[in-house]
Protein backbone atom coordinates (compact mmCIF):
# COMPACT_ATOMS: atom_id res chain seq x y z
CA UNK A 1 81.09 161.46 102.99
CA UNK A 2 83.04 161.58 106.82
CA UNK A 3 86.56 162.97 106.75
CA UNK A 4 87.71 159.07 107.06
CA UNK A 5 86.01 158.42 103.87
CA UNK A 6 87.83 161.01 102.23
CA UNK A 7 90.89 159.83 103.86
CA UNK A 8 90.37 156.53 102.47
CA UNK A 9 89.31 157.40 99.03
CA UNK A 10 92.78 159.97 99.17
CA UNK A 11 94.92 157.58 100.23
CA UNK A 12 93.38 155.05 97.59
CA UNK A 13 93.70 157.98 94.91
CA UNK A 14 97.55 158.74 95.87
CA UNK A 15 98.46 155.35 96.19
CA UNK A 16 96.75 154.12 92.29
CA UNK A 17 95.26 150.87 94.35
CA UNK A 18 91.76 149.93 93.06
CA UNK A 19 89.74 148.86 95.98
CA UNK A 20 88.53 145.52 94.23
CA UNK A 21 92.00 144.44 93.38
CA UNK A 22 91.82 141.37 95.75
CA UNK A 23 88.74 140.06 93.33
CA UNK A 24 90.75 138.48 90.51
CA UNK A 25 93.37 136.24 92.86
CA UNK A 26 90.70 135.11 94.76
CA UNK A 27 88.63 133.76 92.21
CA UNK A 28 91.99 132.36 90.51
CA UNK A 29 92.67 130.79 93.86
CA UNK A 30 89.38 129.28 93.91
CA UNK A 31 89.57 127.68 90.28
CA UNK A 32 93.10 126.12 90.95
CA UNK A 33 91.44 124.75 93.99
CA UNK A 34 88.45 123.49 92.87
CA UNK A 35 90.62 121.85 89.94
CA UNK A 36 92.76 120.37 92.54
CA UNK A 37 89.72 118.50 94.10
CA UNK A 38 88.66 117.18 90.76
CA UNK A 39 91.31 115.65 90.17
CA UNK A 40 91.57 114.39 93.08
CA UNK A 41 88.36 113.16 92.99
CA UNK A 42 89.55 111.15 89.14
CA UNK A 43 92.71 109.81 90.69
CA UNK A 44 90.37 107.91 93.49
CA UNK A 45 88.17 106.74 90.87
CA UNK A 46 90.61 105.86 88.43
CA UNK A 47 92.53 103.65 91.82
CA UNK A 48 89.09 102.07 92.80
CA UNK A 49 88.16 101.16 89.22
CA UNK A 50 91.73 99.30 89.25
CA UNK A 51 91.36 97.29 92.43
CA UNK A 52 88.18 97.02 91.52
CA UNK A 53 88.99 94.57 87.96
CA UNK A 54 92.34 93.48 89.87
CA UNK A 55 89.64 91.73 92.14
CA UNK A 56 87.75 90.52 89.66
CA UNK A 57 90.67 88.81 88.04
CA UNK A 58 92.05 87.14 91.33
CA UNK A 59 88.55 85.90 92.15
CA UNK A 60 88.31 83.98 88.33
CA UNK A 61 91.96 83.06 88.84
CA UNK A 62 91.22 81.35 92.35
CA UNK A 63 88.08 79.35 91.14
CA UNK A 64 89.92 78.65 87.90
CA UNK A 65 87.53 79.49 85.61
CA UNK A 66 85.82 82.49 84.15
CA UNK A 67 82.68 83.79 85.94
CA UNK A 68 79.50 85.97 84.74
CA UNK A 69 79.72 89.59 85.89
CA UNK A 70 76.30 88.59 87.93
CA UNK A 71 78.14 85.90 89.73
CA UNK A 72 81.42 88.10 90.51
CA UNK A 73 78.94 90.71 91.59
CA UNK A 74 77.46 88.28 94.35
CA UNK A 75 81.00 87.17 95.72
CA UNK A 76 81.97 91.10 95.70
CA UNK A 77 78.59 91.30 97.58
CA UNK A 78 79.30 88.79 100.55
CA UNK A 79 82.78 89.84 101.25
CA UNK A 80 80.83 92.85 102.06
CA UNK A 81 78.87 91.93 104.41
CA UNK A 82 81.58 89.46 106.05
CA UNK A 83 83.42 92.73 106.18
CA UNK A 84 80.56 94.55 107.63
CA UNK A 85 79.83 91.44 110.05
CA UNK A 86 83.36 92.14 111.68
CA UNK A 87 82.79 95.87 111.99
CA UNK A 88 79.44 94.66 114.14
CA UNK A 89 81.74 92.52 116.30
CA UNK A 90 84.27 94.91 117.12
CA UNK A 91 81.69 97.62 117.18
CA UNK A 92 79.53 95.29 120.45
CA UNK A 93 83.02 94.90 121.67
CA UNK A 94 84.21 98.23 121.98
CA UNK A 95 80.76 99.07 122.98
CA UNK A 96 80.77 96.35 125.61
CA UNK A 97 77.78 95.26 124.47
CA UNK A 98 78.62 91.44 124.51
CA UNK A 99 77.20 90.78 127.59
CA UNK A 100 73.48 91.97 126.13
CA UNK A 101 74.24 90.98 122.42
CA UNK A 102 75.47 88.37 119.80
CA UNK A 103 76.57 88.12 116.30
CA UNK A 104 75.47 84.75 114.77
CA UNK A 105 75.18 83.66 111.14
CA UNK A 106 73.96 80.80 108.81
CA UNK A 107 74.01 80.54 104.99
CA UNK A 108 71.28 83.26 104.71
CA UNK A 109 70.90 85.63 107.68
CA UNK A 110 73.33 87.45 109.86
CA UNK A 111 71.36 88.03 113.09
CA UNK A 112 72.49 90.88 115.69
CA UNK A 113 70.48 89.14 119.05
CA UNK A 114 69.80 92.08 121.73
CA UNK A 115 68.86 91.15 124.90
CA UNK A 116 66.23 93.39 126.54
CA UNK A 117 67.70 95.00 129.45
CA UNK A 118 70.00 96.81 126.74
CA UNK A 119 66.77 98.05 125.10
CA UNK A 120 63.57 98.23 127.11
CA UNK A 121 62.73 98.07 130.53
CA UNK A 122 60.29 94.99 131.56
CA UNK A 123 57.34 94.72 130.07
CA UNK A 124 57.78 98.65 128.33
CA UNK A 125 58.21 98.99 124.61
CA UNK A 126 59.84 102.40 124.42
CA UNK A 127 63.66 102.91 124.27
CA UNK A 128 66.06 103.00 126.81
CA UNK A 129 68.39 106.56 126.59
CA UNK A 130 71.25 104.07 126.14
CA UNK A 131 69.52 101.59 123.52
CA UNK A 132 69.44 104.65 121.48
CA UNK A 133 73.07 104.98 121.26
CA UNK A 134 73.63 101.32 120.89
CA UNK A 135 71.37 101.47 118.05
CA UNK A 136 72.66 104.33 116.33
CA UNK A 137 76.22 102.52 116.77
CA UNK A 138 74.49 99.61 114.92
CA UNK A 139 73.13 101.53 112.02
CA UNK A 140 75.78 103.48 111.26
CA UNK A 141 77.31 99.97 109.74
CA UNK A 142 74.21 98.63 108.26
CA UNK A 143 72.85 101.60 106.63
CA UNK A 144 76.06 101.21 103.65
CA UNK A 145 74.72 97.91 103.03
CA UNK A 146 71.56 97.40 100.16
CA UNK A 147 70.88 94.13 102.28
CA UNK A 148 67.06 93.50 103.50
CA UNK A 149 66.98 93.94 107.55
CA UNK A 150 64.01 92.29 109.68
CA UNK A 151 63.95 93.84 113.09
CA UNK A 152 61.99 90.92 115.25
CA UNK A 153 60.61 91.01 118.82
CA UNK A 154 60.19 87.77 121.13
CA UNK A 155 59.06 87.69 124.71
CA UNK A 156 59.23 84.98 127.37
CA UNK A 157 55.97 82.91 128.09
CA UNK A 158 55.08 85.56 131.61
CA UNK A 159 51.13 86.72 130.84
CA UNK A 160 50.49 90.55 130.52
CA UNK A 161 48.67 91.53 133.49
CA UNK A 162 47.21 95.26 132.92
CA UNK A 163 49.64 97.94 131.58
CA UNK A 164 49.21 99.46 127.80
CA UNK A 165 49.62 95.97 126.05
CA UNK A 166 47.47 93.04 126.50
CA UNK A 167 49.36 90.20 125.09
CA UNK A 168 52.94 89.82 124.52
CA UNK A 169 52.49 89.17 121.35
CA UNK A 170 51.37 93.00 120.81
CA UNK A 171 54.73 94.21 122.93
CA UNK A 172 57.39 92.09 120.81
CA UNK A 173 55.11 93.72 117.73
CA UNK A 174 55.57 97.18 119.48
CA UNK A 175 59.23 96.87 120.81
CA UNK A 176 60.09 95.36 117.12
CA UNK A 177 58.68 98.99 115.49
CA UNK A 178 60.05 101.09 117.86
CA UNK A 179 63.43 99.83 116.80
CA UNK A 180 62.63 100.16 113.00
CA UNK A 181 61.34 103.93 113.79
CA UNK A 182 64.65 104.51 115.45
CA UNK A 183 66.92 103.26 112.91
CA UNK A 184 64.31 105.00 109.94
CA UNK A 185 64.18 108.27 111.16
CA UNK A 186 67.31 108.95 113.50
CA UNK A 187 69.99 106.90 111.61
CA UNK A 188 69.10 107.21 108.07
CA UNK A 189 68.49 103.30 107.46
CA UNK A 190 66.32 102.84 104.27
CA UNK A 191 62.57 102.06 104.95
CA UNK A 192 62.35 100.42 101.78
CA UNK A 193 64.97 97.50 103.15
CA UNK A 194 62.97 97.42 106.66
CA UNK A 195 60.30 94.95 108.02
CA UNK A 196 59.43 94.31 111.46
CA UNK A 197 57.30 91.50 113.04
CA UNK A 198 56.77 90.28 116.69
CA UNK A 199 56.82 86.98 118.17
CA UNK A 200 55.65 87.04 121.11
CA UNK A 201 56.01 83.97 123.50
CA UNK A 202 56.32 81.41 120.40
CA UNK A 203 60.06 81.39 119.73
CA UNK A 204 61.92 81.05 122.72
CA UNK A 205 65.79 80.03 122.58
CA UNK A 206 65.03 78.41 125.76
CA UNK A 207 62.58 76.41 127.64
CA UNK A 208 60.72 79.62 130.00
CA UNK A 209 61.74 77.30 133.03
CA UNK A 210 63.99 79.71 134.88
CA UNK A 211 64.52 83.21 135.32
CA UNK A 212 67.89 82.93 133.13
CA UNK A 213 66.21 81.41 130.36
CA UNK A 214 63.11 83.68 130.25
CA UNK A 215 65.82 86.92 130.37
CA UNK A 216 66.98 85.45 127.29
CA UNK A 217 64.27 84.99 125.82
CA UNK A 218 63.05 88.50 126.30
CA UNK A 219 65.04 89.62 122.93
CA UNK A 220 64.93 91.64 119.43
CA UNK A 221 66.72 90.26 116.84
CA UNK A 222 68.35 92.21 114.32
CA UNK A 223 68.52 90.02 110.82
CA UNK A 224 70.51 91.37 108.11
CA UNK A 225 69.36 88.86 104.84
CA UNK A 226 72.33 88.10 102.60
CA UNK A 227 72.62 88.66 99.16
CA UNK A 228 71.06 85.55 97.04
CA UNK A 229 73.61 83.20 95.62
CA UNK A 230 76.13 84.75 97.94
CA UNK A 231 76.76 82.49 100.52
C-alpha cells in the first residue's frame, strides 16, 4: 500500500465514511426514475386509448349508425394514409422535389411519380448520391405504414444501343430493384410489403414524340396500395 493509500484509508478511518456509501442513493435514484418513466409511459397509453374510443364514437356518430370494429378499423386506416399522403407533399416540397416528382391518387393507389434525372443518370440504373437522400426522405414516412408498396420502372420508347442492358425493358426492371434495395436495406422499409416490376417502353404518360414527353416518361413510380374497403 503507497503512503496515499494509507492517507486515504486514514482519512476514511478518522472521518467513519464507508467508501461505498454513494451505492444505496444511487440505486434509490434510479428506481424513482425508472418509476417515473413507467408511468409516464401508462399516462400516454391510458390518453391514446381515450382518443382512441373518442374517435371511434365521433366516426359512428357522423355516419349515424353503429359500425363493426372491422369497418372503424378501415376508416382509422385511411385517415392514415391521407395523413401520411400530406407528410409526402410537404416532405417533396420542402425537399424541392416538385419539379422531379408528384403525388397523385385514385380510390386504390397513392402513387409518388419520380422523374429520372432525380434518380439515375440516362440510360444507368444505379443511384444518384442525391436520389439516395430523396429516397431515404421518402421512406422515412412510408415505412410507419403496413400498406403494400410497388416500386415500378418505365422508360421512353429510345432503343438500347450497347451498354450493360439490352432492352429497356431490363433497365426499368433494374432501376425498379435498385430502389426496393435502397429502401430494404438502408431505410428499414419491410420486404415483406415490397414488389418491384419494370415497364419498359409500354406505359408511357405521353406519346415519345418529343424530348419533353420522353423525359417524362423516363420515370419510377412509387405506389403505396390502400387499405381494402378504405377508400
Amino acid at each position: 500500500m503507497t503512503n496515499k493509500d494509507r492517507r486515504t484509508v486514514g482519512l476514511e478511518e478518522d472521518s467513519g465514511i464507508d467508501s461505498n456509501f454513494w451505492i444505496l442513493p444511487y440505486g434509490n435514484m434510479m428506481t424513482i426514475v425508472m418509476i417515473f418513466f413507467l408511468i409516464l409511459y401508462a399516462y400516454s397509453y391510458v390518453i391514446s386509448q381515450k382518443q382512441y374510443e373518442s374517435t371511434l364514437v365521433k366516426i359512428q356518430e357522423d355516419l349515424g349508425r353503429e359500425m363493426s370494429e372491422e369497418e372503424l378499423e378501415q376508416i382509422l386506416m385511411r385517415q392514415k394514409e391521407l395523413e401520411k399522403q400530406r407528410e409526402l407533399e410537404k416532405l417533396f416540397k420542402e425537399a424541392g422535389l416538385e419539379e422531379f416528382a408528384t403525388i397523385t391518387e385514385d380510390e386504390q393507389r397513392v402513387r409518388i411519380v419520380m422523374k429520372e434525372p432525380v434518380l439515375f443518370d440516362l440510360g444507368k440504373a444505379e443511384l444518384k448520391p442525391g436520389a439516395r437522400y430523396a429516397l431515404g426522405k421518402i421512406a422515412s414516412v412510408l415505412k410507419v405504414l403496413p400498406n403494400e408498396i410497388a416500386v415500378e420502372g418505365y422508360t421512353d420508347n429510345v432503343p438500347i444501343i450497347g451498354g450493360e442492358y439490352r432492352t429497356n425493358w431490363e433497365l426499368s426492371t433494374a432501376r425498379a430493384f435498385n430502389v426496393i434495395r435502397y429502401l430494404v436495406h438502408y431505410s428499414g422499409l419491410n420486404p415483406r410489403n415490397l414488389a418491384g416490376v419494370g415497364y419498359g417502353e409500354y406505359h408511357p404518360l405521353y406519346p415519345n414524340d418529343t424530348k419533353e414527353h420522353r423525359a417524362a416518361n423516363r420515370r419510377v413510380e412509387i405506389v403505396v396500395v390502400k387499405s381494402a374497403g378504405a377508400s
